[in-house]
N, C-alpha and C. Protein backbone atom coordinates (compact mmCIF):
# COMPACT_ATOMS: atom_id res chain seq x y z
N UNK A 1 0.85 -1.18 0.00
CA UNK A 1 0.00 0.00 0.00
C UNK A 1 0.89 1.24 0.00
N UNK A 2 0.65 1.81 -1.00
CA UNK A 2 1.54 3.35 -1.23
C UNK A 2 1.27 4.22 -0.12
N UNK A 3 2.26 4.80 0.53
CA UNK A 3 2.23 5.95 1.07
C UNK A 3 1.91 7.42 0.54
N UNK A 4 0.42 8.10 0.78
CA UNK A 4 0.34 9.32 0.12
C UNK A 4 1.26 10.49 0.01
N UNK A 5 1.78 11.24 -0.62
CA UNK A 5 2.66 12.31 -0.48
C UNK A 5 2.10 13.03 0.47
N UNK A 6 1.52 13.56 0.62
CA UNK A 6 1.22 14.44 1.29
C UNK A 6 1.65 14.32 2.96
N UNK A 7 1.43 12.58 2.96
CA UNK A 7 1.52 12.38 4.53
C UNK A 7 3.19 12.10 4.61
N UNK A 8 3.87 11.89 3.57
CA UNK A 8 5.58 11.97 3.46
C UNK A 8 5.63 13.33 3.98
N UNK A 9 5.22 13.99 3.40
CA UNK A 9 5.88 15.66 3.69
C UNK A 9 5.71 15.78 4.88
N UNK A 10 4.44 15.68 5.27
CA UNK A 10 4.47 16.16 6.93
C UNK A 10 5.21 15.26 7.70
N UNK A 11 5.47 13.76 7.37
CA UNK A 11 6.36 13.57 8.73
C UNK A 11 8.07 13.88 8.38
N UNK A 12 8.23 13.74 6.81
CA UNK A 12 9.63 14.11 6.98
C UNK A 12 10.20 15.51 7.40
N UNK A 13 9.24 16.33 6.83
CA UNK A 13 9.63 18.13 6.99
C UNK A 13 8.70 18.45 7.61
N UNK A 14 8.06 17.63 8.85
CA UNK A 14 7.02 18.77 9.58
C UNK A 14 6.05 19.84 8.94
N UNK A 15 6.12 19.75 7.60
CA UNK A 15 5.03 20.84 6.88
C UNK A 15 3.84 20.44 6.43
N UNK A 16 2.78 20.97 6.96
CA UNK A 16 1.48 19.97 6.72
C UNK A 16 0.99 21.15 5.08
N UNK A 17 0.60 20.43 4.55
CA UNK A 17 0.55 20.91 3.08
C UNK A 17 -1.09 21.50 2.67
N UNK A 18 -1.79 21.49 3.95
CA UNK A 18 -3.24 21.70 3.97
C UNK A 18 -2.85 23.42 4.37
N UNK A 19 -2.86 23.98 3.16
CA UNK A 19 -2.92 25.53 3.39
C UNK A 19 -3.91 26.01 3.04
N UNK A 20 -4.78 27.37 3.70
CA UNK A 20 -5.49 27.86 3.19
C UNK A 20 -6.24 28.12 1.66
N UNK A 21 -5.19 28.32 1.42
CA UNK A 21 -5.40 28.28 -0.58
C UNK A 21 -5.68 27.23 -0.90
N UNK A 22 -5.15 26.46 -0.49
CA UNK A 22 -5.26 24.95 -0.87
C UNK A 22 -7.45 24.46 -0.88
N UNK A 23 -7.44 24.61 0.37
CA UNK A 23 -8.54 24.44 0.82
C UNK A 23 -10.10 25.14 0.34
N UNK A 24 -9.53 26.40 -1.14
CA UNK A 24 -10.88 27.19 -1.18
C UNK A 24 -11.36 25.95 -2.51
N UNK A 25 -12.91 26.25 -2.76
CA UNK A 25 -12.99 25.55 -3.98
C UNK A 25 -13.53 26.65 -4.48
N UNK A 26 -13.01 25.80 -5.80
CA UNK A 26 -13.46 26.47 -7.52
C UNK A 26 -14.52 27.09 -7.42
N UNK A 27 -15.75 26.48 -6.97
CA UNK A 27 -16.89 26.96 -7.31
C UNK A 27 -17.09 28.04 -6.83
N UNK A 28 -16.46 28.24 -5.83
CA UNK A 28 -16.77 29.83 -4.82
C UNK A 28 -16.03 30.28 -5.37
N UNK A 29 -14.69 30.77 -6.15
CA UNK A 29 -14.22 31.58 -7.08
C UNK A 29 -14.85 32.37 -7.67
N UNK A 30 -16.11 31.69 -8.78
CA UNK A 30 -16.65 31.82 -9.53
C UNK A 30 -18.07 32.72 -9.17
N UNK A 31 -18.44 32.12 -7.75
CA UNK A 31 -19.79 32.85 -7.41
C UNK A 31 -19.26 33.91 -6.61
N UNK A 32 -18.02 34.09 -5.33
CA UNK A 32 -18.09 34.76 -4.59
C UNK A 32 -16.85 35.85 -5.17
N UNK A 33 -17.19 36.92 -4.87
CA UNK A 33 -15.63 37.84 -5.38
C UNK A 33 -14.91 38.10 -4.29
N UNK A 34 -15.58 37.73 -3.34
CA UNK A 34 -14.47 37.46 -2.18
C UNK A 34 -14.02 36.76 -1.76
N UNK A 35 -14.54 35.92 -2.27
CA UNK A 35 -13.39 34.82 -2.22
C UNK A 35 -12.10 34.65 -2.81
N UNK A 36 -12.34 34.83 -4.77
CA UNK A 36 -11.31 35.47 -5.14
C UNK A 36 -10.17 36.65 -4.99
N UNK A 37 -10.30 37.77 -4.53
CA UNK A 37 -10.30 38.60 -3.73
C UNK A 37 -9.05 38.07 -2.31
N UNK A 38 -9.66 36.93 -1.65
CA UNK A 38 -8.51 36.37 -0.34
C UNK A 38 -7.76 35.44 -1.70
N UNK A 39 -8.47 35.05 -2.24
CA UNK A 39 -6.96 34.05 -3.17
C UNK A 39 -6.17 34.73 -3.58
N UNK A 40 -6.12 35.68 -4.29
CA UNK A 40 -5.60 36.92 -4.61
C UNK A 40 -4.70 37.19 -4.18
N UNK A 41 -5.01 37.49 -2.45
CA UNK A 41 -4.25 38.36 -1.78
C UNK A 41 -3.13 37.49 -1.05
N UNK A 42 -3.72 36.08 -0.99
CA UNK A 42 -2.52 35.00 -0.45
C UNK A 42 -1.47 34.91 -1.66
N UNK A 43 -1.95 34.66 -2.63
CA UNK A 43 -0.73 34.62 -3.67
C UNK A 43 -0.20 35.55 -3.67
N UNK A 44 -0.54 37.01 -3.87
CA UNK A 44 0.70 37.92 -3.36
C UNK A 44 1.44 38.04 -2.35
N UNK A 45 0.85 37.39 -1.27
CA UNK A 45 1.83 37.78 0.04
C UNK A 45 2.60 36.42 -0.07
N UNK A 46 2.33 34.84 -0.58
CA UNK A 46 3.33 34.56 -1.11
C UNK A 46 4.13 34.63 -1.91
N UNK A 47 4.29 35.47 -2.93
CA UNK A 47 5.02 35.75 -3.95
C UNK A 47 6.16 36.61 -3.15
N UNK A 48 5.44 37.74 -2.26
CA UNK A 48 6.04 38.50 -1.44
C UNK A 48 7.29 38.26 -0.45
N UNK A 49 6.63 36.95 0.15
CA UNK A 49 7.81 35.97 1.43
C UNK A 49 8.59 35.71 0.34
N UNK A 50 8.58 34.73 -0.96
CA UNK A 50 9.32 34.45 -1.96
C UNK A 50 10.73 35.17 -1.80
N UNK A 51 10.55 36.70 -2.48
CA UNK A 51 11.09 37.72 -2.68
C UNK A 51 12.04 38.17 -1.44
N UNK A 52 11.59 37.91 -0.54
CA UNK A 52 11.86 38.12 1.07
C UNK A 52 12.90 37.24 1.32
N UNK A 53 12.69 36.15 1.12
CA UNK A 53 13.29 34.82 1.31
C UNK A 53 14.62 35.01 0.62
N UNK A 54 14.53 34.75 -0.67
CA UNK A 54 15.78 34.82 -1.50
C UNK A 54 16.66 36.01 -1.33
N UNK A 55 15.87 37.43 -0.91
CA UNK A 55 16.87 38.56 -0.82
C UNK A 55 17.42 38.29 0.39
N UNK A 56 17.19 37.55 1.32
CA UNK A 56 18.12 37.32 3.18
C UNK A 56 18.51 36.21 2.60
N UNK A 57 18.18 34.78 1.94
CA UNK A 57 19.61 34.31 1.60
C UNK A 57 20.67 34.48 0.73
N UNK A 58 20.89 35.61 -0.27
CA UNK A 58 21.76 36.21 -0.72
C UNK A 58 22.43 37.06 -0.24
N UNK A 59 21.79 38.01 1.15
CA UNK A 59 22.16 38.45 1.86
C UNK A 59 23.48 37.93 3.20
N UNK A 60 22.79 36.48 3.44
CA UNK A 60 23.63 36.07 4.34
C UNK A 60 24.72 34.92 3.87
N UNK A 61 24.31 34.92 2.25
CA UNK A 61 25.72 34.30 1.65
C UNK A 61 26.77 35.00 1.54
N UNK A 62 25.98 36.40 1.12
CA UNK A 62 27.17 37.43 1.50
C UNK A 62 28.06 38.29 2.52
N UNK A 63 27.47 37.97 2.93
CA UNK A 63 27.85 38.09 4.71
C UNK A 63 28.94 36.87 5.00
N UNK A 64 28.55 35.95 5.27
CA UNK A 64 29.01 34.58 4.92
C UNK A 64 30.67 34.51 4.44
N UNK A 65 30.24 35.58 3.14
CA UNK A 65 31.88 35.03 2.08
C UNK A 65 32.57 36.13 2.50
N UNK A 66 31.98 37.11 3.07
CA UNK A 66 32.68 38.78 3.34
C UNK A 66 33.45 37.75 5.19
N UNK A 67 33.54 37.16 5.71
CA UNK A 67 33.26 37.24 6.95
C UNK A 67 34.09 35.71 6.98
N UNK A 68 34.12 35.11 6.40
CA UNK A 68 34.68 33.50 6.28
C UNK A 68 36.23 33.81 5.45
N UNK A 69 36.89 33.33 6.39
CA UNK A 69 38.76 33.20 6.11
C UNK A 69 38.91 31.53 5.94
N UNK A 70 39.69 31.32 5.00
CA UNK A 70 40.35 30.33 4.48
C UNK A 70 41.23 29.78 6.05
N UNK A 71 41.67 28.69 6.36
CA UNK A 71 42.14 28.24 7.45
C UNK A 71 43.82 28.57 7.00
N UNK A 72 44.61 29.00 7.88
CA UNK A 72 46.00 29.48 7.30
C UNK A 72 46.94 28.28 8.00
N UNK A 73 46.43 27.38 8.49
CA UNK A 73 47.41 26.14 9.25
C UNK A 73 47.46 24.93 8.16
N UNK A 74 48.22 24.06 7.95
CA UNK A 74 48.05 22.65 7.60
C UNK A 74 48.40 21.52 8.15
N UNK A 75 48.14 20.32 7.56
CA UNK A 75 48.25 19.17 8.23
C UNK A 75 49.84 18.73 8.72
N UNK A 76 49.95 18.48 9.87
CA UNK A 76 51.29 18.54 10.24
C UNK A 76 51.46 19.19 11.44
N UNK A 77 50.81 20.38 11.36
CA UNK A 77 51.17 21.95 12.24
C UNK A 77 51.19 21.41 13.71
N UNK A 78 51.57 22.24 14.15
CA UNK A 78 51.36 22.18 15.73
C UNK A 78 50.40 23.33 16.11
N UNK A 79 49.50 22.86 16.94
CA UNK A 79 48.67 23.94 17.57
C UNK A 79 48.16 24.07 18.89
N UNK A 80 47.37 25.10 19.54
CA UNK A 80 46.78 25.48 20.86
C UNK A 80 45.48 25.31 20.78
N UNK A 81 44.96 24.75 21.63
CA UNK A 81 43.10 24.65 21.98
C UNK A 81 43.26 25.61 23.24
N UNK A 82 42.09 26.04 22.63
CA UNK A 82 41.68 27.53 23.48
C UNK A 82 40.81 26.54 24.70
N UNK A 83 41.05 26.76 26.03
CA UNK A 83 40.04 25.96 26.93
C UNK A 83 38.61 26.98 27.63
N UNK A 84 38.42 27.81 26.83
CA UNK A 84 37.73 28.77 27.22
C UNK A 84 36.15 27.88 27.68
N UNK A 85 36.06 27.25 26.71
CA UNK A 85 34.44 26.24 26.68
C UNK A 85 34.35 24.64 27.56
N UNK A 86 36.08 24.49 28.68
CA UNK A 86 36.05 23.11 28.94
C UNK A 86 35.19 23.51 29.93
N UNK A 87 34.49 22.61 30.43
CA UNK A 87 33.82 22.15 31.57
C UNK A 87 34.35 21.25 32.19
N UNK A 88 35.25 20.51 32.23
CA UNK A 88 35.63 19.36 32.93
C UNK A 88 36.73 19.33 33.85
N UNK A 89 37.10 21.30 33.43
CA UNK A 89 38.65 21.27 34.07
C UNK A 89 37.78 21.68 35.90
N UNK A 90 38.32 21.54 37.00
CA UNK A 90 38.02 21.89 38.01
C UNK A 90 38.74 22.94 39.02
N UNK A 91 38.42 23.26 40.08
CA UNK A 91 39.24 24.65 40.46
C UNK A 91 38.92 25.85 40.00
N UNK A 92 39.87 27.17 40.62
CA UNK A 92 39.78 28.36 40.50
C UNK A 92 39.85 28.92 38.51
N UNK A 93 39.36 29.52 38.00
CA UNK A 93 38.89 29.71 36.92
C UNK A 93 40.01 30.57 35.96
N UNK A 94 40.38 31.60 37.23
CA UNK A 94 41.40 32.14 37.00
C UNK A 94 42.98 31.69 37.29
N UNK A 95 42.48 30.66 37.67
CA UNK A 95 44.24 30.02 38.11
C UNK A 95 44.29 29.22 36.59
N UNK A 96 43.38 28.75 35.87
CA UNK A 96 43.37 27.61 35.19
C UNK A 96 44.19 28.38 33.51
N UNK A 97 44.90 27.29 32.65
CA UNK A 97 45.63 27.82 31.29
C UNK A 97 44.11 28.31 30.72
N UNK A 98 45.12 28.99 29.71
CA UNK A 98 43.79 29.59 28.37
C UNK A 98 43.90 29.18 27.53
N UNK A 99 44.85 27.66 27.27
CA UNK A 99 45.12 27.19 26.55
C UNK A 99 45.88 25.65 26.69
N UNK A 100 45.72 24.55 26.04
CA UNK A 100 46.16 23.29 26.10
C UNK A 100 46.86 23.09 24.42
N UNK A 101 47.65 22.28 25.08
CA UNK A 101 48.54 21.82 24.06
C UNK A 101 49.42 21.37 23.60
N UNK A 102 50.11 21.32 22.78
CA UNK A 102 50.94 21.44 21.27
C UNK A 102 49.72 20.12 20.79
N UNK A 103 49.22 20.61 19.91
CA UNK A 103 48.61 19.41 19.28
C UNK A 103 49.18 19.25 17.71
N UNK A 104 49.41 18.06 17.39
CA UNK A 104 49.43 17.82 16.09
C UNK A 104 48.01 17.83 14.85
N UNK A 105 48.18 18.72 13.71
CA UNK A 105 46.29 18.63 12.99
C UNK A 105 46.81 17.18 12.40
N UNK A 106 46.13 16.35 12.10
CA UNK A 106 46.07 14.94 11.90
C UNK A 106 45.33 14.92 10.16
N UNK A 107 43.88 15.96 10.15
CA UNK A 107 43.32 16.36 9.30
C UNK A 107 42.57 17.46 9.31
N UNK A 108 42.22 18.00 8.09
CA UNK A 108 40.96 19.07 7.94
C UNK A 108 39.82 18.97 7.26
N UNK A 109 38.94 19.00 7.77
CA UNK A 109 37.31 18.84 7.12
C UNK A 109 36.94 20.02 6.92
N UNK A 110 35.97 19.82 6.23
CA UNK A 110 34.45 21.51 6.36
C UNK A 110 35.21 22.63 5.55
């Protein structure tokens, strides 16, 4: 027994696909002008988010590439871990390094 699309979408992406628009019928198009009228006005304000949408993610790609440095170390290097984020070290906070190390990079991802 096939699984309907509709019920894929909502459990994989949480988006239930029963939208307003979705839901008017034809026939009231035709008799009511207000109805047409809210169809109308949903398709523009989605067309609108559209527009919205794509200008903040071009926005924050650019941000992104203005703001993102190439890594200047390679494999081999020796380096310092900053311990600013350990939790595990114990004692006075200010007695403790700001730093652990000589580490060897082994590799680089991402």
């Amino acid at each position: 027994m096939p699984v309907p699309i509709k019920l894929l979408l909502f459990y994989k992406k949480g988006w239930n696909p029963k939208l307003p628009q979705y839901s008017l019928r034809t026939d009231l198009l035709e008799k009511n002008s207000t109805a047409a009228s809210f169809k109308g006005m949903l398709e523009k304000t989605r067309k609108h988010a559209i527009i919205c949408m794509e200008g903040f993610f071009a926005y924050a790609k650019d941000k992104w590439d203005k703001s993102h440095a190439p890594p200047y170390f390679k494999v081999g290097d020796l380096v310092l871990l900053s311990t600013i984020n350990f939790n595990n070290i114990k004692g006075c906070k200010m007695l403790k390094d700001s730093f652990a190390g000589l580490f060897v990079i082994k590799s680089l991802h991402g």
